[in-house]
Protein backbone atom coordinates (compact mmCIF):
# COMPACT_ATOMS: atom_id res chain seq x y z
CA UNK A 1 -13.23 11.40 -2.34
CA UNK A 2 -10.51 10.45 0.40
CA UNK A 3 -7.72 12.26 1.10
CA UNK A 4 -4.65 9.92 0.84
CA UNK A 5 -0.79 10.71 1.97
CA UNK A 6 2.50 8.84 0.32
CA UNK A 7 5.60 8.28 1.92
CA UNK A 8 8.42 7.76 -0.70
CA UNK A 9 10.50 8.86 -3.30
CA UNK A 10 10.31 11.22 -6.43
CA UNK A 11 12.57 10.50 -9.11
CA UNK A 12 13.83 12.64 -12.05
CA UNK A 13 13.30 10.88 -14.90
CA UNK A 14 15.66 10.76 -18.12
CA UNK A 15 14.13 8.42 -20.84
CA UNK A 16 15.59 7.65 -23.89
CA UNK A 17 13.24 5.77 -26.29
CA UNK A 18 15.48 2.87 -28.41
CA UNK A 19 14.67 0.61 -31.49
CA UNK A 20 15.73 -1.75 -29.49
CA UNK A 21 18.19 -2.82 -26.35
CA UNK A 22 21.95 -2.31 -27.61
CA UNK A 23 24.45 -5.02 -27.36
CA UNK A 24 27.04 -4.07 -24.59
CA UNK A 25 29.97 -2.02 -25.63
CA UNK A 26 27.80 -1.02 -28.78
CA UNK A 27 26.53 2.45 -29.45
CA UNK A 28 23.09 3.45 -30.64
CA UNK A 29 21.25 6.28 -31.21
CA UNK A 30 18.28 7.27 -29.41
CA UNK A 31 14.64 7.90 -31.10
CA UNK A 32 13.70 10.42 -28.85
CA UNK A 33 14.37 11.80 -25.33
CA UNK A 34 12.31 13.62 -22.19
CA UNK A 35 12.29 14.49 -19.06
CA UNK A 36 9.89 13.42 -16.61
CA UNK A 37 9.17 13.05 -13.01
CA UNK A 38 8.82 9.40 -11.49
CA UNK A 39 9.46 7.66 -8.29
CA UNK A 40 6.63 4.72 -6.97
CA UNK A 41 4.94 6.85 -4.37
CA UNK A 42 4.48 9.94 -6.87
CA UNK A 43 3.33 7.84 -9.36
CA UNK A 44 0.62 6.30 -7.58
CA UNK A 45 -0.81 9.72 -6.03
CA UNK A 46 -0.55 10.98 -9.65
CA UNK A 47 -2.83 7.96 -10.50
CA UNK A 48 -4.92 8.83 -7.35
CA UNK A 49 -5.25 12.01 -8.10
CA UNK A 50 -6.72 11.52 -11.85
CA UNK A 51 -9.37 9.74 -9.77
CA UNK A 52 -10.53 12.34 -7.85
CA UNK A 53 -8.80 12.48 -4.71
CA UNK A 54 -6.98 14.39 -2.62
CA UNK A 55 -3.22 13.52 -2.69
CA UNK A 56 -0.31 14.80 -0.64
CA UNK A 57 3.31 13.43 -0.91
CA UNK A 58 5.75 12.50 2.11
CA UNK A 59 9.51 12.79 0.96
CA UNK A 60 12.47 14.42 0.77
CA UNK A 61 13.07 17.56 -1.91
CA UNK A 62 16.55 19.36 -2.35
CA UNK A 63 17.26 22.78 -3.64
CA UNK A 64 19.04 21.78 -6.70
CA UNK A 65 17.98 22.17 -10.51
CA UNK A 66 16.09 18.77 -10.98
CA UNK A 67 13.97 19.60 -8.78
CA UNK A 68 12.03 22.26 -10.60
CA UNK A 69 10.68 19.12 -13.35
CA UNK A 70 9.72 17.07 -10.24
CA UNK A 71 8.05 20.38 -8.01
CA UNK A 72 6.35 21.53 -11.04
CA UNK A 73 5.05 18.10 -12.28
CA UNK A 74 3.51 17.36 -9.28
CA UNK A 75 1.91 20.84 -9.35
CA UNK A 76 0.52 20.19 -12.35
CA UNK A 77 -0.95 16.70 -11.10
CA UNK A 78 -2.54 18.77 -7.66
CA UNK A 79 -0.18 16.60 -5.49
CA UNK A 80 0.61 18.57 -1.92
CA UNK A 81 3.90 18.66 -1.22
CA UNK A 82 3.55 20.43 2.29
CA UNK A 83 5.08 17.78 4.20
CA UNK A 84 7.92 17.43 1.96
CA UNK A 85 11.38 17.82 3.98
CA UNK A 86 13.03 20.70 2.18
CA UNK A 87 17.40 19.85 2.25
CA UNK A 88 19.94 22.65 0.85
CA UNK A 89 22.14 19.44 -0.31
CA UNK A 90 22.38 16.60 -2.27
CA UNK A 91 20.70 15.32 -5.25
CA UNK A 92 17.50 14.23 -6.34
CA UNK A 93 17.03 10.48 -7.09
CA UNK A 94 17.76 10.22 -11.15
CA UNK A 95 16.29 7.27 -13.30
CA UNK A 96 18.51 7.05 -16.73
CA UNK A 97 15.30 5.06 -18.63
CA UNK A 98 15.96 3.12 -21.55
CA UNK A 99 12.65 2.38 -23.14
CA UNK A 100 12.27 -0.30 -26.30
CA UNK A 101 10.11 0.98 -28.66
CA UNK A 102 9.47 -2.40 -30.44
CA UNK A 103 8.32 -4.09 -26.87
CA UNK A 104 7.34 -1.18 -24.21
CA UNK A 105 9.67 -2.86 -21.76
CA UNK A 106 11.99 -0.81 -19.50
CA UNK A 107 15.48 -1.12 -17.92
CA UNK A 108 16.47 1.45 -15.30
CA UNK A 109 20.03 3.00 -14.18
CA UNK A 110 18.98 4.62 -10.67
CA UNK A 111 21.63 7.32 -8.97
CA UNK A 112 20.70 9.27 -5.76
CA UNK A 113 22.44 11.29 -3.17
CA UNK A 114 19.97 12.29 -0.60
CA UNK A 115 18.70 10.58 2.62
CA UNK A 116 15.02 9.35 3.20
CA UNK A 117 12.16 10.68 4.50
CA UNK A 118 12.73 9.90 8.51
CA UNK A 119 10.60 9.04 11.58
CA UNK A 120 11.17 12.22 12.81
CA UNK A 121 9.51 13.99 9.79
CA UNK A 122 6.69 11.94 9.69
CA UNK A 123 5.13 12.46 13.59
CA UNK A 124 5.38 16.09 12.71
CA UNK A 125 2.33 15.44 10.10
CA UNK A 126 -1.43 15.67 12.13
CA UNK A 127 -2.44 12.33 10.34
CA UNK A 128 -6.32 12.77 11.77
CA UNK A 129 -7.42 14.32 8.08
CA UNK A 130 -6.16 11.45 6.26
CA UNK A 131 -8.64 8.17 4.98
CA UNK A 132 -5.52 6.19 3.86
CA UNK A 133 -1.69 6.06 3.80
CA UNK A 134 0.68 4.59 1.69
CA UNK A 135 4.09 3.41 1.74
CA UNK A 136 6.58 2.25 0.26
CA UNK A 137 8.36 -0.58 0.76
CA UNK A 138 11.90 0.79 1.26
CA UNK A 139 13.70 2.68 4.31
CA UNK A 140 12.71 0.09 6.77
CA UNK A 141 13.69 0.81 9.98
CA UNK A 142 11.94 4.23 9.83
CA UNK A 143 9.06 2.79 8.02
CA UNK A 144 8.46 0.42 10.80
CA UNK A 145 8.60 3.01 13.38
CA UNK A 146 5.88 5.23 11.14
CA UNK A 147 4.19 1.94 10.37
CA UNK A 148 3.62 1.02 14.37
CA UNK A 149 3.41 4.98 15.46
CA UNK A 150 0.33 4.70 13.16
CA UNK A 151 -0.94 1.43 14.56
CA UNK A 152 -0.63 3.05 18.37
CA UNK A 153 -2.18 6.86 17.87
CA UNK A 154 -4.72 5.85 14.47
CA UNK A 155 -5.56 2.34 14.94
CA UNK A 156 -8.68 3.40 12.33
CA UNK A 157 -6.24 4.72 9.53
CA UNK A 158 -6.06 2.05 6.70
CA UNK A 159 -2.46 1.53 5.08
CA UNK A 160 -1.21 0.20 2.48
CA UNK A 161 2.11 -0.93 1.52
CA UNK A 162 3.95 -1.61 -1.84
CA UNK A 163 6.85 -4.44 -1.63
CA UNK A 164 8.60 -4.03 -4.89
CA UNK A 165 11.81 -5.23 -4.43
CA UNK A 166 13.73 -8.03 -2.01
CA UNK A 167 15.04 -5.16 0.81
CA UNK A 168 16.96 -6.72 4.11
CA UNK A 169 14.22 -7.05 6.78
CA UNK A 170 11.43 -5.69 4.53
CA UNK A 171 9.49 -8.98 6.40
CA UNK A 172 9.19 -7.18 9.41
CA UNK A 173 6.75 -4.47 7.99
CA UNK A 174 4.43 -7.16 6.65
CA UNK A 175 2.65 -7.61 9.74
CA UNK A 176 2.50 -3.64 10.20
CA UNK A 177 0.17 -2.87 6.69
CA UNK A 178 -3.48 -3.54 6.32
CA UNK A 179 -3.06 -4.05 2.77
CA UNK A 180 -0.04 -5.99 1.30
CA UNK A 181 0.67 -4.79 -2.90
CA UNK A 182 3.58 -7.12 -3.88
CA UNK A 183 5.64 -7.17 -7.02
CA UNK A 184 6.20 -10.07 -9.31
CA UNK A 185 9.97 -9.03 -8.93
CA UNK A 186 9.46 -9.75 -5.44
CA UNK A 187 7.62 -12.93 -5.26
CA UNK A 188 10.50 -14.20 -7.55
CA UNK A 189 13.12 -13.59 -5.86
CA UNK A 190 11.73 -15.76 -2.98
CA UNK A 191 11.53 -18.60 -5.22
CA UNK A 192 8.46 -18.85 -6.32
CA UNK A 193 6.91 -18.84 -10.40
CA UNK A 194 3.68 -18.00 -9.66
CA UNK A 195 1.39 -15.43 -7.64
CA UNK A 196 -0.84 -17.68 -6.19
CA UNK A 197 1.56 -19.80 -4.40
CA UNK A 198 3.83 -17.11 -3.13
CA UNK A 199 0.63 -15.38 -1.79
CA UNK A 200 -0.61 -18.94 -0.48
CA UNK A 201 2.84 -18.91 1.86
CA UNK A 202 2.01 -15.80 3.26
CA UNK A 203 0.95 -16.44 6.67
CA UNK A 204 -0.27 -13.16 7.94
CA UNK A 205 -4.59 -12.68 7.31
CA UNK A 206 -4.28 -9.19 5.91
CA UNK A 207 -5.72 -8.58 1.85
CA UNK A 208 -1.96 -9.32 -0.47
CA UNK A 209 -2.24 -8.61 -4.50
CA UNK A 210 0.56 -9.99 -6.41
CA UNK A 211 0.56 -8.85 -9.95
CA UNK A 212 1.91 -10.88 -12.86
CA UNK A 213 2.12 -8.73 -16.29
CA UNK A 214 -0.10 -9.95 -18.63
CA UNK A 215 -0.92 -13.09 -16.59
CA UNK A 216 -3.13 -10.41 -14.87
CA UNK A 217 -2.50 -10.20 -10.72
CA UNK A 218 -3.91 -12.22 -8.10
CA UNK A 219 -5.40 -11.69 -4.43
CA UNK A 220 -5.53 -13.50 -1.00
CA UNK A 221 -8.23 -12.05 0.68
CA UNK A 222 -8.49 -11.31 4.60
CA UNK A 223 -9.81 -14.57 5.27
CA UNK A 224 -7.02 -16.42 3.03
CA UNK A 225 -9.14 -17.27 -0.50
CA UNK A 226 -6.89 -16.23 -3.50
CA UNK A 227 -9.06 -14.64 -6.56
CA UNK A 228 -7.31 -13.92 -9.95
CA UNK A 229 -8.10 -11.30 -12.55
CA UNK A 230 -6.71 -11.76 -16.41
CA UNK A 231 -4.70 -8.90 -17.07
CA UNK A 232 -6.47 -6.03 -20.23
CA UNK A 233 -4.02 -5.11 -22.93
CA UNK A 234 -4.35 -2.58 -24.37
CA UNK A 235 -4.24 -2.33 -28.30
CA UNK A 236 -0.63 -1.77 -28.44
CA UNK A 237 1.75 -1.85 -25.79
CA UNK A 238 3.63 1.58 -25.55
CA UNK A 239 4.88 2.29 -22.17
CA UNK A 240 5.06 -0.24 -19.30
CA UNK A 241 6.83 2.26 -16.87
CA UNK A 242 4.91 2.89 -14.21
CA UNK A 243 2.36 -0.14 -14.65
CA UNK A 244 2.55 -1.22 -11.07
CA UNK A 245 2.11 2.08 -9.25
CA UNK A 246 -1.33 2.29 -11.73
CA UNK A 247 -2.52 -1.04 -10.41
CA UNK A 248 -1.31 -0.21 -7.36
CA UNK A 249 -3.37 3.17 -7.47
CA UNK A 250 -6.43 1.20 -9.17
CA UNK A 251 -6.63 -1.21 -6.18
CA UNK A 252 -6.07 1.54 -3.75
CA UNK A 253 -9.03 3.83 -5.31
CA UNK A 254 -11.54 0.59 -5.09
CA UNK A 255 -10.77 -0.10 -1.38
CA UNK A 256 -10.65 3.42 0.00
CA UNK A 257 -14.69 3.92 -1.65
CA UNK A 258 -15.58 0.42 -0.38
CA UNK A 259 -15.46 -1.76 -3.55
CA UNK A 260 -15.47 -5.39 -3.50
CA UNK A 261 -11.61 -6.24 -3.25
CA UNK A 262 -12.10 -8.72 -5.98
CA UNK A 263 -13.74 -6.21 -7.95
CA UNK A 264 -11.06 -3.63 -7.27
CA UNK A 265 -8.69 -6.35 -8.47
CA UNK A 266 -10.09 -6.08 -11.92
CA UNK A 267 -10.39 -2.94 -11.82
CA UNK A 268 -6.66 -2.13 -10.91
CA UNK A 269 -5.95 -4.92 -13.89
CA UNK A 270 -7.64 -2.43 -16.15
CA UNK A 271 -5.92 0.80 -15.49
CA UNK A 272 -2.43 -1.23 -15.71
CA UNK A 273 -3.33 -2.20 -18.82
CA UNK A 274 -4.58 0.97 -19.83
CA UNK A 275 -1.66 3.04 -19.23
CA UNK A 276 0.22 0.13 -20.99
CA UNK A 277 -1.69 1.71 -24.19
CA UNK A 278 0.39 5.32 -23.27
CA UNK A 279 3.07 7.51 -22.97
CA UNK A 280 3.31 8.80 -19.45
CA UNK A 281 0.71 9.49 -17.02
CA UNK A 282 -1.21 12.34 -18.54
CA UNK A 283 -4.96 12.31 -19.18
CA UNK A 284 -4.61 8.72 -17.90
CA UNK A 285 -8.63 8.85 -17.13
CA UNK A 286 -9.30 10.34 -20.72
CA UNK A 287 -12.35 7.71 -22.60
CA UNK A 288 -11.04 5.28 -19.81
CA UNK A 289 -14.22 3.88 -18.03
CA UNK A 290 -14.08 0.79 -15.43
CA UNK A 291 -16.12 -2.34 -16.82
CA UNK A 292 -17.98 -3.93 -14.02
């Protein structure tokens, strides 16, 4: 299996579980409540991890109380946090989560007081033991600096690069990434309705997915075809959070062990919709099995 490295945030996770969405100025009561640790990057090397490989996390970690759930869960999912910048200030990134039961949709409240992961932090990692980087899409003038250091000293070193939401000047990394993993949110708010067409206007010849919810997610391959896969719901739709950094992760795992990328399309599709099915990332792999 390949070892992979993540540069982005965790998040501390406070979920509240609801009947459903409350009106504004209403009060409700909440079903249940946990703690958990998120953030895109961790997510997806959690995901990475369940599939055998070898994950370590890029990002910033502060001595402060929260960060106990977020060390320890990551512990748990054998995620190496040795490059992790260690500050004596701040406050980890907090998501207040309020989850409908009825749907398995989301809405998030983010806070955070702590800077990101830098430039200078990153050259200070020997990337020559790595198969595969990825990024996030945030940050961007460091992650264009890490982005092009890696180009110059690793031109062999495959990265990826998720673009979840509409950032100033997030354009300028497109061009940087081997492998493009857009966001519906994204596509949307640059006008366009549908996945193929926004991935049609991109003009650069690296592999873009786009995924859609349950329209499933669509690809433009390296030499510019777009392929679709239908989206696999599961049973019951419990707990979207987190559905993209799965597919994300899914499509990741195919093209890092030389899959098909149309065939890691699917396959991503799958997991997405398999975590849909549960609470949380644990045991995500547990009587999951891809179908060809």
């Amino acid at each position: 299996m390949a070892n992979i490295l993540a540069i982005g945030i965790a998040t501390l996770d406070i979920i509240n579980v609801v009947a459903a969405y409350p009106e504004e100025d209403s009060e409700i009561r909440a079903l249940s409540q946990q703690q958990s640790r998120g953030g895109n990057a961790t997510n997806t090397l959690t995901v990475l991890s369940q599939l055998g490989h070898h994950c370590y996390w890029g990002g910033i970690l502060i001595n402060e109380a929260d960060s106990q759930v977020i060390k320890d869960d990551l512990a748990l999912s054998n995620i190496d946090t040795r490059y992790c910048q260690q500050l004596a200030d701040g406050k980890m990134p907090t998501s207040y989560i309020s989850l409908n039961q009825s749907s398995g949709s989301r809405s998030i409240v983010h806070y955070r007081d702590c800077p990101e992961f830098s430039f200078a932090e990153f050259v200070k990692i020997d990337l020559s033991s790595f198969d595969w980087l990825h990024f996030e899409g945030r940050n961007i003038a460091d992650t264009a600096k890490m982005l092009h250091y890696v180009k110059q000293h690793f031109p062999t070193l495959s990265c990826s690069l998720e673009i979840e939401k509409p950032r100033a000047d997030i354009e300028d990394l497109f061009s940087l990434a081997d492998v493009l993993l857009f966001s519906r949110q994204y596509a949307q708010s640059r006008g366009f309705n549908d996945a193929s067409h926004f991935l049609n206007s991109l003009t650069a010849n690296q592999i873009a997915t786009c995924a859609w919810g349950q329209q499933g997610a669509w690809l433009k391959t390296a030499d510019g075809h777009i392929q679709h896969s239908d989206s696999f719901s599961p049973p019951h739709v419990i707990d979207t959070l987190g559905a993209g950094d799965t597919f994300n992760a899914g499509f990741i795992h195919g093209l890092v062990n030389n899959t098909k990328a149309t065939i890691a399309l699917s396959h991503a599709c799958q997991l997405a919709g398999h975590k849909c099915g549960q609470t949380g990332f644990a045991n995500l792999m547990t009587n999951f099995h891809f179908q060809s």
